[in-house]
N, C-alpha and C. Protein backbone atom coordinates (compact mmCIF):
# COMPACT_ATOMS: atom_id res chain seq x y z
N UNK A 1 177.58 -12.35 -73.74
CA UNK A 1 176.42 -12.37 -74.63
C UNK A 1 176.81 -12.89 -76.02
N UNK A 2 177.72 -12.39 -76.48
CA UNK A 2 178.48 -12.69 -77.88
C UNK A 2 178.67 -14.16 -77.89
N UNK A 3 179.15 -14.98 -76.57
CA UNK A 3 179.50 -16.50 -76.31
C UNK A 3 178.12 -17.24 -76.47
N UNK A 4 177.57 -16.43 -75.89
CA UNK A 4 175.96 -17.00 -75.65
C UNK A 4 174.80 -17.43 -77.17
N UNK A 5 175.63 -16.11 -78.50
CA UNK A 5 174.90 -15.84 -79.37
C UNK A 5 175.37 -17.52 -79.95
N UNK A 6 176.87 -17.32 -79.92
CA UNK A 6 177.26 -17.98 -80.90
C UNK A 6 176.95 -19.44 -80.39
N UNK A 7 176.56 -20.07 -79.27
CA UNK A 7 176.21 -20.75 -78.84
C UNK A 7 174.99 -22.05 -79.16
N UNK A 8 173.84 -21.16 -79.48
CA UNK A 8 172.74 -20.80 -79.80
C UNK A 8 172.69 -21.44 -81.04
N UNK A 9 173.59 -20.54 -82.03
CA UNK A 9 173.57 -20.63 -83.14
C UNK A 9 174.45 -22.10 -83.76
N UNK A 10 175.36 -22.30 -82.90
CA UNK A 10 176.19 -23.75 -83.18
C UNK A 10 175.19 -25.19 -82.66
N UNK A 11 173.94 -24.55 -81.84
CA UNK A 11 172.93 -25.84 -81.52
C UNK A 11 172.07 -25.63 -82.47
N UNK A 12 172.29 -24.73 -83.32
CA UNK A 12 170.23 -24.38 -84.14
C UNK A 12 170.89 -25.50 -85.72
N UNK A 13 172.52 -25.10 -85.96
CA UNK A 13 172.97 -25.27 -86.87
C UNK A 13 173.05 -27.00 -87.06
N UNK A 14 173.40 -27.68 -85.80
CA UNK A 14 173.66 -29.07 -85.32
C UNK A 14 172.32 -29.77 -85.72
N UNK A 15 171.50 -28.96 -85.04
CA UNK A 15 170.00 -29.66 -85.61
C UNK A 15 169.55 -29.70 -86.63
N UNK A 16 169.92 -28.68 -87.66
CA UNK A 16 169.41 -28.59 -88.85
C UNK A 16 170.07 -29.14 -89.59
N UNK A 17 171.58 -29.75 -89.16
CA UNK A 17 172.39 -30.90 -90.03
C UNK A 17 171.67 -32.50 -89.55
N UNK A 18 171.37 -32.36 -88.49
CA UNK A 18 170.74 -33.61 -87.78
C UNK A 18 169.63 -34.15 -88.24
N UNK A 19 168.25 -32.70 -89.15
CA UNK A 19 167.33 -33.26 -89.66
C UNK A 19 167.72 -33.80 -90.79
N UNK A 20 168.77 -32.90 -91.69
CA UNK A 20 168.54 -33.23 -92.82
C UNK A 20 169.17 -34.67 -92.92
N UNK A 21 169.85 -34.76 -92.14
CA UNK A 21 170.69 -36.57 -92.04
C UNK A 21 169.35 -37.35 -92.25
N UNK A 22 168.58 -37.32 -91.15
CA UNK A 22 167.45 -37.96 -90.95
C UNK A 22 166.20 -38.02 -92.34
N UNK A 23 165.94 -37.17 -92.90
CA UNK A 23 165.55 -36.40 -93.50
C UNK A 23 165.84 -37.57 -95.06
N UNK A 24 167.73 -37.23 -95.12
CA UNK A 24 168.08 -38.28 -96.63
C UNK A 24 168.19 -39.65 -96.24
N UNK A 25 168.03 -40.49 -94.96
CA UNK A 25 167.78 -41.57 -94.83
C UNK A 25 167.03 -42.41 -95.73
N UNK A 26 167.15 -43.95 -95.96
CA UNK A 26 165.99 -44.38 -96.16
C UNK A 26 165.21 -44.85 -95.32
N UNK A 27 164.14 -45.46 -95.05
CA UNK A 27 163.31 -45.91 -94.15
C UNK A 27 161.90 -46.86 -94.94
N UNK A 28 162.13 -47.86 -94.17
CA UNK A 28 160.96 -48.88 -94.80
C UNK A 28 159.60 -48.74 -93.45
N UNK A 29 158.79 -48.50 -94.91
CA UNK A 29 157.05 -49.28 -94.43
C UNK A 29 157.51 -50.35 -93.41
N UNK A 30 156.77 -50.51 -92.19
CA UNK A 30 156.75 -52.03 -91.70
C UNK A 30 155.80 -52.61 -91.86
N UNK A 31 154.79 -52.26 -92.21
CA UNK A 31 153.28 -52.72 -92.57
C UNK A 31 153.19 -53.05 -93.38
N UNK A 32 152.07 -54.13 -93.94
CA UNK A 32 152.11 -55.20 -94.88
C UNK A 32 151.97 -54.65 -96.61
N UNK A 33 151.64 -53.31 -96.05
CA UNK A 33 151.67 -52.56 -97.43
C UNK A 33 153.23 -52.93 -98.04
N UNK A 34 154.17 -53.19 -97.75
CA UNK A 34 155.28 -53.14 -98.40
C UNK A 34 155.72 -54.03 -98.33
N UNK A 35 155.91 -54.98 -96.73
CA UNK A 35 156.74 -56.31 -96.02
C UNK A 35 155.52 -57.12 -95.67
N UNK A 36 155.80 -58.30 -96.21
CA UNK A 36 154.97 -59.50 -96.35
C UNK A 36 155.25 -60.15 -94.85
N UNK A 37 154.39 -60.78 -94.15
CA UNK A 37 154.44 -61.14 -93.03
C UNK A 37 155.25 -62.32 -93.46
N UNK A 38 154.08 -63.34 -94.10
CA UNK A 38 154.55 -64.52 -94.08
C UNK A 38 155.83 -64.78 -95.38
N UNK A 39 156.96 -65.58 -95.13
CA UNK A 39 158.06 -66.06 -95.70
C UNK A 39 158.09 -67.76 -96.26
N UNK A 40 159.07 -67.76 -96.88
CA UNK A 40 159.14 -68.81 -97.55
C UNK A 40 159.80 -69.84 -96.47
N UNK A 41 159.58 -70.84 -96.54
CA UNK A 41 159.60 -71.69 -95.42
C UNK A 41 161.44 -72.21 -95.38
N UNK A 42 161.76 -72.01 -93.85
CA UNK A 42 163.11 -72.03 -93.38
C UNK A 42 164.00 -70.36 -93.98
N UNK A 43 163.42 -69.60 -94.43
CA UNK A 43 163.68 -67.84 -94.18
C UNK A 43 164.69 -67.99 -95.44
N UNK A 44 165.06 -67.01 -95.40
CA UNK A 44 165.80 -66.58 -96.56
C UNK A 44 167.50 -67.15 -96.73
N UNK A 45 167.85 -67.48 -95.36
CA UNK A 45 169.46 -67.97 -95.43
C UNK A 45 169.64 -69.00 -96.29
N UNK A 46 169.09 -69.64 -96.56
CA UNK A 46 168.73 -71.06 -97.48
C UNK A 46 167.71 -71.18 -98.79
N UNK A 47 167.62 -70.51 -99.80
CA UNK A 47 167.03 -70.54 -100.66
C UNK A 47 167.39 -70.96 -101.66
N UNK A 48 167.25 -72.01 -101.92
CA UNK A 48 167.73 -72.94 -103.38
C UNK A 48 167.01 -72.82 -104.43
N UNK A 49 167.56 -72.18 -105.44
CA UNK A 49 166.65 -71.98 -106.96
C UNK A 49 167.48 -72.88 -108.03
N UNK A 50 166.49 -72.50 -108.87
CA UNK A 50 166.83 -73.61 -110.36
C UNK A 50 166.23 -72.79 -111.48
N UNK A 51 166.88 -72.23 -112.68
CA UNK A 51 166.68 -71.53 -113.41
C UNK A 51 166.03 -72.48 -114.72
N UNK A 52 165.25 -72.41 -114.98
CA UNK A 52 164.95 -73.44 -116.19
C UNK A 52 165.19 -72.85 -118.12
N UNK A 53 165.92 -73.40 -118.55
CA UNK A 53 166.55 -73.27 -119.78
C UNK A 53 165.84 -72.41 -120.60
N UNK A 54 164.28 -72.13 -120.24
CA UNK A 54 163.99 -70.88 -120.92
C UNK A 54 164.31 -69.78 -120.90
N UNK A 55 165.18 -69.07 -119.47
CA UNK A 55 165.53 -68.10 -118.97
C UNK A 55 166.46 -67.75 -120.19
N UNK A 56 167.23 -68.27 -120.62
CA UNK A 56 168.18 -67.92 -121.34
C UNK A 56 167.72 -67.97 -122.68
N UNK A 57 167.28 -69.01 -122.94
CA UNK A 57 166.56 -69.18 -124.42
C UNK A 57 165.60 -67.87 -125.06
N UNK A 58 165.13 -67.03 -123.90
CA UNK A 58 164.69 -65.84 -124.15
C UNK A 58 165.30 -64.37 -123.70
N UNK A 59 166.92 -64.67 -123.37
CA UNK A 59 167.48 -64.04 -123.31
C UNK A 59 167.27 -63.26 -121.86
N UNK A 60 166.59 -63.96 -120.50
CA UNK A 60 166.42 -63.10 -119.63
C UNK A 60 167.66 -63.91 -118.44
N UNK A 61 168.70 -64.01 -118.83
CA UNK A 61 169.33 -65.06 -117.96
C UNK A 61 170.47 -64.24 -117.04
N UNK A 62 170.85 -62.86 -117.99
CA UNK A 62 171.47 -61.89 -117.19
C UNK A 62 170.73 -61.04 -115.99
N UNK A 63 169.11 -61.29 -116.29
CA UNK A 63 168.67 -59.97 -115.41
C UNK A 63 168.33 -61.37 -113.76
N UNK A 64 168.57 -62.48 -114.64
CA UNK A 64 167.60 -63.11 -113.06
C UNK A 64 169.53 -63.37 -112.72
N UNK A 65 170.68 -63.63 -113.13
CA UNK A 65 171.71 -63.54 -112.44
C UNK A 65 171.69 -62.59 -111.70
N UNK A 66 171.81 -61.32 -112.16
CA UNK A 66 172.03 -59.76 -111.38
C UNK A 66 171.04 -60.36 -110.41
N UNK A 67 169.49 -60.19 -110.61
CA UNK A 67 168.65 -60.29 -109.15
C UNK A 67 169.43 -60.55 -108.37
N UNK A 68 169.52 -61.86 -108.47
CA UNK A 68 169.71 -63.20 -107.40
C UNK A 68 171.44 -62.40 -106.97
N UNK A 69 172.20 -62.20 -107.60
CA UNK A 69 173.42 -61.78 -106.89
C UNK A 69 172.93 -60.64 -106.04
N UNK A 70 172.34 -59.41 -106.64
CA UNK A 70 172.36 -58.21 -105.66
C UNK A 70 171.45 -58.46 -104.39
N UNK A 71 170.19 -59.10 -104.36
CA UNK A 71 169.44 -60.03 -103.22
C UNK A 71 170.58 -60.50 -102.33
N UNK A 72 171.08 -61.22 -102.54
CA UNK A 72 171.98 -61.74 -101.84
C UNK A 72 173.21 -61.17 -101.34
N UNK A 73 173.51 -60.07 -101.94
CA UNK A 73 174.46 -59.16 -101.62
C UNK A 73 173.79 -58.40 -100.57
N UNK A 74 172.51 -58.42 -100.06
CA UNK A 74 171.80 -57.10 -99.69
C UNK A 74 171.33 -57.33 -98.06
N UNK A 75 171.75 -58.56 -97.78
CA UNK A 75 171.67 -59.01 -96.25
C UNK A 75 172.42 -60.01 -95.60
N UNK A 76 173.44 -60.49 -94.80
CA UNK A 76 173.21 -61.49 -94.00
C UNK A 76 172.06 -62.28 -93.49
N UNK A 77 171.29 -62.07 -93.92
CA UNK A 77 170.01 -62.76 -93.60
C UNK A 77 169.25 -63.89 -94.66
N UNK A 78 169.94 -63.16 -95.84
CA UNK A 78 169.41 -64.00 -97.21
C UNK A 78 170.85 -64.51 -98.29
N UNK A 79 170.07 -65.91 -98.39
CA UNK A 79 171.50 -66.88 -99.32
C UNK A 79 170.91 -67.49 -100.28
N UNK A 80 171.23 -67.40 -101.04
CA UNK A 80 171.06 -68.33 -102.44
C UNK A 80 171.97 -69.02 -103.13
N UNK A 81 171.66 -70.03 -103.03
CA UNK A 81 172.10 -71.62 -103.90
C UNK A 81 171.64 -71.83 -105.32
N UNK A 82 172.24 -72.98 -106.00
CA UNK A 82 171.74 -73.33 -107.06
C UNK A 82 171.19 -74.85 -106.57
N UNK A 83 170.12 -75.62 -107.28
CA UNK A 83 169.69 -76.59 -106.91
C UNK A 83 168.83 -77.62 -108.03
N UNK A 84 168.70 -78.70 -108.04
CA UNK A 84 167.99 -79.25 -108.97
C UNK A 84 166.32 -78.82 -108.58
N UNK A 85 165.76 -78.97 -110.31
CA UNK A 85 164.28 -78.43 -110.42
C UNK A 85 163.64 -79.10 -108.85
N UNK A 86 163.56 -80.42 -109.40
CA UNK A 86 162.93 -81.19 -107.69
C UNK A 86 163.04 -81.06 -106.35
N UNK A 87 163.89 -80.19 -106.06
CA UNK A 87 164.21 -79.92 -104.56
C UNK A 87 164.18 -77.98 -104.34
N UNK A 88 164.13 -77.47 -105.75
CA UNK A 88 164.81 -75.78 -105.27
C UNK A 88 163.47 -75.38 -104.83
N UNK A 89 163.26 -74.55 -103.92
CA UNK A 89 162.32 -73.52 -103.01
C UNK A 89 162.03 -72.20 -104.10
N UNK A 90 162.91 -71.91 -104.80
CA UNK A 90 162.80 -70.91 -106.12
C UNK A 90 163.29 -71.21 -107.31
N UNK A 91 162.01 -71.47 -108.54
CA UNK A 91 161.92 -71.81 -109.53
C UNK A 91 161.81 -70.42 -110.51
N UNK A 92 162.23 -70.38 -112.00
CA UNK A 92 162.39 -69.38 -112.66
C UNK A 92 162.19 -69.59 -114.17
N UNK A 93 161.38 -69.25 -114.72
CA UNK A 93 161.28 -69.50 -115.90
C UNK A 93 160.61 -68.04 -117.06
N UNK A 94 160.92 -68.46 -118.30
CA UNK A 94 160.80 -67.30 -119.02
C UNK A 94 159.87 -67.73 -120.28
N UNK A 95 158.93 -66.70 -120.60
CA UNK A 95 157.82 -66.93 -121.87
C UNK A 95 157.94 -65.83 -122.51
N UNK A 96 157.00 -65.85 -123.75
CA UNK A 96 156.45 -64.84 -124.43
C UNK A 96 155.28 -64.87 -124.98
N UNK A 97 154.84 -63.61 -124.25
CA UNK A 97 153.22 -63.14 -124.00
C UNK A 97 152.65 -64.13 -123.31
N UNK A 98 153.05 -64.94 -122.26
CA UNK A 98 152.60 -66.38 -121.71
C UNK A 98 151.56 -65.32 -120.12
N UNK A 99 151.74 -64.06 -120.01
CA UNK A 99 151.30 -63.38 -118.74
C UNK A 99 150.37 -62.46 -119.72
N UNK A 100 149.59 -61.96 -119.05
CA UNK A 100 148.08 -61.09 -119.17
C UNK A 100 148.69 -59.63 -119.84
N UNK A 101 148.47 -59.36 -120.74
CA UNK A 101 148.87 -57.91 -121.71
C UNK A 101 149.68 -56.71 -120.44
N UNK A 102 150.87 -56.43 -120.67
CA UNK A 102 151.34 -55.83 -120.21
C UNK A 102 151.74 -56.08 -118.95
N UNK A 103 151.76 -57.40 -118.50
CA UNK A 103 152.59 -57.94 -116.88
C UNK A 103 153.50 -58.37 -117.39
N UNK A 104 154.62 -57.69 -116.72
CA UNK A 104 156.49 -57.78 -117.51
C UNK A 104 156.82 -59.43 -116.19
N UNK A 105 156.10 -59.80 -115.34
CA UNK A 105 157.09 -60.35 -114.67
C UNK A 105 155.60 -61.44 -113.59
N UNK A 106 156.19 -62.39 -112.80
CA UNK A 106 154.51 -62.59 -112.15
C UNK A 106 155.43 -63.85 -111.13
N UNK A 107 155.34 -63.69 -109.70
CA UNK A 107 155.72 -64.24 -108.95
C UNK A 107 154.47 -65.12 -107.98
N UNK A 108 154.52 -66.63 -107.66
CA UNK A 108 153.04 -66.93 -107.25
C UNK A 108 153.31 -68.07 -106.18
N UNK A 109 153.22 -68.16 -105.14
CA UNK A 109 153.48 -69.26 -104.13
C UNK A 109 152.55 -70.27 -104.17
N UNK A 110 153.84 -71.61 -103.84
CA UNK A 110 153.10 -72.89 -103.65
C UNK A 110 153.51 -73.74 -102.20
N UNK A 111 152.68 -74.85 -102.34
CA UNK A 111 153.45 -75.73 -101.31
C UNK A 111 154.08 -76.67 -102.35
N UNK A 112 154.89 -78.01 -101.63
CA UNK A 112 155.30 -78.72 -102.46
C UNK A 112 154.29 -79.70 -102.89
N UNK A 113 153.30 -79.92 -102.62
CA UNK A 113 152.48 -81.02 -103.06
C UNK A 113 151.45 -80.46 -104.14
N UNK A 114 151.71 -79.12 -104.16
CA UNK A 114 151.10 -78.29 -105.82
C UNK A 114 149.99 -77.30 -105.29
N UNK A 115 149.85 -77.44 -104.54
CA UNK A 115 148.67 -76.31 -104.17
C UNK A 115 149.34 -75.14 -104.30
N UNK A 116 148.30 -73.98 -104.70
CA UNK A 116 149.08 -72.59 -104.59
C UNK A 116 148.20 -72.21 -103.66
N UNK A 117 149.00 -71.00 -102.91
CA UNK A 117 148.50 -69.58 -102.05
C UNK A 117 148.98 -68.60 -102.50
N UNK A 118 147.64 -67.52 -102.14
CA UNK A 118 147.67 -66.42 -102.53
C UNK A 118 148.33 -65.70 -102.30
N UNK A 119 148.67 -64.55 -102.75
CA UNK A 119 149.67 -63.47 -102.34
C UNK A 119 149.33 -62.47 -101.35
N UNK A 120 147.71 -62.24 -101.11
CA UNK A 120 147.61 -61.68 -100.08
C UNK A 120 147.47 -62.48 -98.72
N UNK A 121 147.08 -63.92 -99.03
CA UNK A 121 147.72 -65.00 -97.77
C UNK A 121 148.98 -64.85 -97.28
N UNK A 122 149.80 -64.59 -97.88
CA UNK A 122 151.18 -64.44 -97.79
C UNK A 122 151.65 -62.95 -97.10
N UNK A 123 150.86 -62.11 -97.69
CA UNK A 123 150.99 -60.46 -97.26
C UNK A 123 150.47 -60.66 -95.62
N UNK A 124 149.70 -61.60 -95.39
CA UNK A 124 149.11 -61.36 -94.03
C UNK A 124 149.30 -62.85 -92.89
N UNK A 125 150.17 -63.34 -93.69
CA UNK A 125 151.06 -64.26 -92.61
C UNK A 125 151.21 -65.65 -93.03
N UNK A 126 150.47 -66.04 -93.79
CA UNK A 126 150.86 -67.60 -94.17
C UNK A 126 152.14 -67.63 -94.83
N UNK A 127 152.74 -68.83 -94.58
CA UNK A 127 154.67 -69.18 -95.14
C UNK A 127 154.53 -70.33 -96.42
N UNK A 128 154.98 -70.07 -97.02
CA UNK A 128 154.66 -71.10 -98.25
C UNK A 128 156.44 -71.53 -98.55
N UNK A 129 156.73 -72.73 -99.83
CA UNK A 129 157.35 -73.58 -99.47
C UNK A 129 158.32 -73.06 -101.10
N UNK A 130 157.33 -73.11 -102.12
CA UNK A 130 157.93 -72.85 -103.31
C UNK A 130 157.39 -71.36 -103.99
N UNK A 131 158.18 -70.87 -104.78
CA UNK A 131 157.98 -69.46 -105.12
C UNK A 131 158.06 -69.70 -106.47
N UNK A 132 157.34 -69.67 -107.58
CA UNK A 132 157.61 -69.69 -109.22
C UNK A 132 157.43 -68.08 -109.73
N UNK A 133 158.76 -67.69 -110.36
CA UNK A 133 158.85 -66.39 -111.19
C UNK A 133 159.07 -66.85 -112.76
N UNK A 134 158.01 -65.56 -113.22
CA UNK A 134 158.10 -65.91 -114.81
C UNK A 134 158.10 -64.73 -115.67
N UNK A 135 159.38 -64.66 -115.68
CA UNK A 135 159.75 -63.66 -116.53
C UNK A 135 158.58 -63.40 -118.36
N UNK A 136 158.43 -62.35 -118.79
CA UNK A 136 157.65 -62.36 -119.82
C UNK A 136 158.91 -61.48 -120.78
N UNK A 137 158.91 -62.22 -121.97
CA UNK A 137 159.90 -62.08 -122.76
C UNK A 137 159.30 -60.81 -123.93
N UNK A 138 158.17 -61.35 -123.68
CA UNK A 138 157.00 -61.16 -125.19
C UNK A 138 156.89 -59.42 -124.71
N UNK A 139 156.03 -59.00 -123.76
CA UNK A 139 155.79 -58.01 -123.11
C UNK A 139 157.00 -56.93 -122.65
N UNK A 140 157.94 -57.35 -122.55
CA UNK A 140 159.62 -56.75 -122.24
C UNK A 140 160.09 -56.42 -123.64
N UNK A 141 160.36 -57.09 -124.63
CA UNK A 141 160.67 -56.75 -125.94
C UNK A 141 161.11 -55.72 -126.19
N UNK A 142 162.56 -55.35 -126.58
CA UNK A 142 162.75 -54.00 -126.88
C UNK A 142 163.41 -53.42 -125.26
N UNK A 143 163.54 -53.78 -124.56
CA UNK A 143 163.60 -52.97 -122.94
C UNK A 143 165.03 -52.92 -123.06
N UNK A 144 165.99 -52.27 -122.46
CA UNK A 144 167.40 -51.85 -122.60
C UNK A 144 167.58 -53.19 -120.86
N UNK A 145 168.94 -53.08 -120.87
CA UNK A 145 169.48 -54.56 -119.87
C UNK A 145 168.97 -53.89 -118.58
N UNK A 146 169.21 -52.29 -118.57
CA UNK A 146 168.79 -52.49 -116.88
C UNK A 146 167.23 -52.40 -116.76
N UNK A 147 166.42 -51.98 -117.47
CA UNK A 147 165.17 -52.42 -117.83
C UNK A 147 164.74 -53.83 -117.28
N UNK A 148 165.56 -54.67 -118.04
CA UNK A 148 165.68 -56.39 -117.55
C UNK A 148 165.69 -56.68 -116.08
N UNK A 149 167.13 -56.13 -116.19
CA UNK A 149 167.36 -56.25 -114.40
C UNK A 149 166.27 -55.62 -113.24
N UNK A 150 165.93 -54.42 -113.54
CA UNK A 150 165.08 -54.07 -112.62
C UNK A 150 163.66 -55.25 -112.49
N UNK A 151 163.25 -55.68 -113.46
CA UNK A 151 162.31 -56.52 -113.89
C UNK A 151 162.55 -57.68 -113.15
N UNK A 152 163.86 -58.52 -113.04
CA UNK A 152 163.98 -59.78 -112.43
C UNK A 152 163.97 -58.98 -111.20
N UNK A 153 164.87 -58.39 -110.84
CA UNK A 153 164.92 -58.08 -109.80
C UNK A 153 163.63 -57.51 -108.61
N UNK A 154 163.13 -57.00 -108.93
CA UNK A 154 161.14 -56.75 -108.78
C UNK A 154 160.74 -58.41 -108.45
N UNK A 155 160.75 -59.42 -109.28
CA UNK A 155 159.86 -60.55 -108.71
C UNK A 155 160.88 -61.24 -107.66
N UNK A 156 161.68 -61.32 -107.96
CA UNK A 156 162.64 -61.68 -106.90
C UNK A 156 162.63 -60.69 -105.44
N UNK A 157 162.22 -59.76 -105.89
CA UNK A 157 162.14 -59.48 -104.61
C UNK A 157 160.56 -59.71 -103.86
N UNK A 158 159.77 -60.08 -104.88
CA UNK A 158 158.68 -60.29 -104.07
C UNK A 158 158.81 -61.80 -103.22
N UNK A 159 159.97 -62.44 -103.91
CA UNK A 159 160.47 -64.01 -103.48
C UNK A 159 160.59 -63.71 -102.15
N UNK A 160 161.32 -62.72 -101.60
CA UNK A 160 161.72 -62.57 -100.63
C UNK A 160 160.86 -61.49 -99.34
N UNK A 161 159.61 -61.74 -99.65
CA UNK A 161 158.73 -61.46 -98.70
C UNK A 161 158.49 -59.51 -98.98
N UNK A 162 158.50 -58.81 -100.21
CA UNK A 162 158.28 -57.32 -100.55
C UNK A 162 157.24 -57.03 -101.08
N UNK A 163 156.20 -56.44 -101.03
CA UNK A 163 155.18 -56.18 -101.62
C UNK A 163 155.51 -54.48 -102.83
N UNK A 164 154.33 -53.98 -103.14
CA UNK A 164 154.75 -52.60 -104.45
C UNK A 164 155.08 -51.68 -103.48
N UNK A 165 156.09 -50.58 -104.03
CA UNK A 165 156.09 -49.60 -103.04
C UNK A 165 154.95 -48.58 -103.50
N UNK A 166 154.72 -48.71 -104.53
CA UNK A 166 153.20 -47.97 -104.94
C UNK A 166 152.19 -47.65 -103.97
N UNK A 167 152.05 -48.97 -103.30
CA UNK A 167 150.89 -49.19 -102.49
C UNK A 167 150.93 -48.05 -101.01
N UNK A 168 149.85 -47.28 -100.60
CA UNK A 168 150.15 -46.59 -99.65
C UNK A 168 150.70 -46.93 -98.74
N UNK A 169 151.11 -46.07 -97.31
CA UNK A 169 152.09 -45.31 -97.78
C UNK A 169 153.33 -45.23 -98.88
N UNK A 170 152.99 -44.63 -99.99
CA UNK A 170 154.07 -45.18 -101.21
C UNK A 170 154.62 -44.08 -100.90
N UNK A 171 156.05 -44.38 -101.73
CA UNK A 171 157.31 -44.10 -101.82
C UNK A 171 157.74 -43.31 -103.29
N UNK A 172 158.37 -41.92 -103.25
CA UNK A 172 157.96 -40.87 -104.45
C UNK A 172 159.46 -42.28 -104.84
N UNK A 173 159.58 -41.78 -105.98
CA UNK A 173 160.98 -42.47 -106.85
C UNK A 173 160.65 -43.35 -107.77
N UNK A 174 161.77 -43.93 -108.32
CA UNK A 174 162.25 -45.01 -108.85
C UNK A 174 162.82 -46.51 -107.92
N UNK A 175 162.39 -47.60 -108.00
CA UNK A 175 162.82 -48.45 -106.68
C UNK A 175 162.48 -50.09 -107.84
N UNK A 176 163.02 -51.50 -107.37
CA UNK A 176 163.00 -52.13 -107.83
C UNK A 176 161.61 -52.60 -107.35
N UNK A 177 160.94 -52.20 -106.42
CA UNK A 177 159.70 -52.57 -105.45
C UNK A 177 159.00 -52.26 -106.61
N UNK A 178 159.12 -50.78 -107.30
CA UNK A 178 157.82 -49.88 -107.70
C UNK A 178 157.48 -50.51 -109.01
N UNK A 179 155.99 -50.91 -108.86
CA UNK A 179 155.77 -51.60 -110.51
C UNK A 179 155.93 -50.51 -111.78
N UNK A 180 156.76 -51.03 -112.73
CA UNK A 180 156.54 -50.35 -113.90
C UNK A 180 157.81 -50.79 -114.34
N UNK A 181 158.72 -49.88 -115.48
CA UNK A 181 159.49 -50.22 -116.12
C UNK A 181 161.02 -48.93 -116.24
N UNK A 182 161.68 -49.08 -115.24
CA UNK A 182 162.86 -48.42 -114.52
C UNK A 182 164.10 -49.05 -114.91
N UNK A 183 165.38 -47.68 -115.23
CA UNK A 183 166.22 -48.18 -115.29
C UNK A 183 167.03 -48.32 -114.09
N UNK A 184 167.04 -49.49 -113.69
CA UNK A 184 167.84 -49.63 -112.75
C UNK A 184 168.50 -51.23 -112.47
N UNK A 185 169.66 -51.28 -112.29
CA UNK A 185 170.44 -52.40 -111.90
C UNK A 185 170.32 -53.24 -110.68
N UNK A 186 170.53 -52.06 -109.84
CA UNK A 186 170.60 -52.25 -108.19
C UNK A 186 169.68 -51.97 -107.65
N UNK A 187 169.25 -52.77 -106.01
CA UNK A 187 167.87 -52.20 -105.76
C UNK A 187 168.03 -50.40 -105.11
N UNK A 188 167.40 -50.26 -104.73
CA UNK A 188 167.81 -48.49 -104.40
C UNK A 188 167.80 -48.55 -102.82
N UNK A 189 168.41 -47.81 -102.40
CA UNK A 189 168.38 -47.78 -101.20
C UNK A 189 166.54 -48.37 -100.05
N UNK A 190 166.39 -47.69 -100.42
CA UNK A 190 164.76 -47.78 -100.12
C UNK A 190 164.42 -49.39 -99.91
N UNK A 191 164.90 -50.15 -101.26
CA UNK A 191 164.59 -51.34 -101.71
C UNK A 191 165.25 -52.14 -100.24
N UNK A 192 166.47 -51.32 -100.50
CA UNK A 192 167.43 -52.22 -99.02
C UNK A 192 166.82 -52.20 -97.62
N UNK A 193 166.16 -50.55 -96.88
CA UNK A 193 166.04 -50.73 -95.97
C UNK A 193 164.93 -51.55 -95.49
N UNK A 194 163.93 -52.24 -96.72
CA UNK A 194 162.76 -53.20 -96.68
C UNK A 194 163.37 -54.25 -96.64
N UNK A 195 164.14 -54.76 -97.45
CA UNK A 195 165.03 -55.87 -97.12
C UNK A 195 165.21 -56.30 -95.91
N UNK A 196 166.18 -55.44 -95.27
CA UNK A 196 166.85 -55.29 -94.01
C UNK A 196 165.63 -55.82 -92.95
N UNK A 197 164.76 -54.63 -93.33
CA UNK A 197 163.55 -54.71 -92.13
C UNK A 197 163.20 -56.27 -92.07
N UNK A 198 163.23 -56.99 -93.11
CA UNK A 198 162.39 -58.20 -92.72
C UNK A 198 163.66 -59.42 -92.67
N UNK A 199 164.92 -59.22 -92.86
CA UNK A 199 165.68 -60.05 -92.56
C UNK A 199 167.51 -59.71 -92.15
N UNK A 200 166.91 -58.90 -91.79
CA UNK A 200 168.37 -58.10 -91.22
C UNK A 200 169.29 -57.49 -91.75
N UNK A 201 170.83 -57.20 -91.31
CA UNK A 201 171.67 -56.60 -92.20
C UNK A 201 172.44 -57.79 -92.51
């Protein structure tokens, strides 16, 4: 009986280490609330950007480096190049107050012959060709570096097919997904397993 108790108690204990594993996981939305169907055309292994001289001229040239390195750190699935303006698939540029009172950042798909599509075209399956991010210098003002970074890092990740984690089912935390103004460098776990979901490890 005593073998039996302790038995019992070494399976009740196993499980309750088993939820909580499960439990501190992250886990991504697969639904368009979070992961954009449609992608930028030829997927993420190949993404050639071109930073245009405002980035720096307004001092946002560290936060779209970090992006673009930790993005790319964050899958086998996604690569980034550098490329001239005329050929890159991701373009980047920086203003002040050039976006609508209080939008720190604004990511917007095109094809190459200039047409744009929408972002909820995109949320629900169309693939577009060019991605323009525009950092707002004017509206950021004052923000500490990982402030910055989280900021590039947010439209850049919408580059790469992520919608808000705001949006229901949302996600309690801090995340580079979640609109607003977070200190953070790196995307957060959370950020990764959306990643992942739409282009692997």
């Amino acid at each position: 009986m005593k073998n039996l108790k302790w038995a019992k108690k070494s399976i009740l204990t196993s499980m309750t280490v088993a939820l909580s594993l499960m439990a501190a996981t992250a886990s991504a939305d697969t639904g368009t609330a979070h992961i954009k169907i449609g992608s930028i055309s030829g997927g993420a292994s190949s993404i050639t950007y071109w930073v245009d001289s405002s980035v720096a001229s307004y001092g946002q040239n560290g936060g779209v480096d970090n992006a673009i390195s930790k993005w790319d750190a964050a899958s086998s699935g996604i690569s980034f190049s550098s490329a001239s303006s005329s050929t890159a698939k991701l373009k980047v540029y920086a203003g002040e107050y050039s976006l609508p009172a209080n939008v720190y950042g604004e990511t917007s798909y095109w094809y190459f012959n200039g047409q744009q599509i929408g972002a909820g075209a995109i949320t629900n399956g169309q693939n577009y060709e060019v991605a323009r991010v525009v950092i707002d210098a004017g509206w950021t003002s004052g923000w500490e570096q990982s402030e910055r970074y989280m900021n590039a890092g947010h439209e850049i990740g919408h580059v790469l097919g992520l919608n808000h984690f705001e949006n229901a089912p949302a996600h309690s935390g801090d995340h580079w997904m979640k609109s607003g103004k977070y200190k953070l460098t790196s995307p957060t776990a959370t950020d990764l397993a959306h990643v992942r979901t739409k282009w692997g490890w």
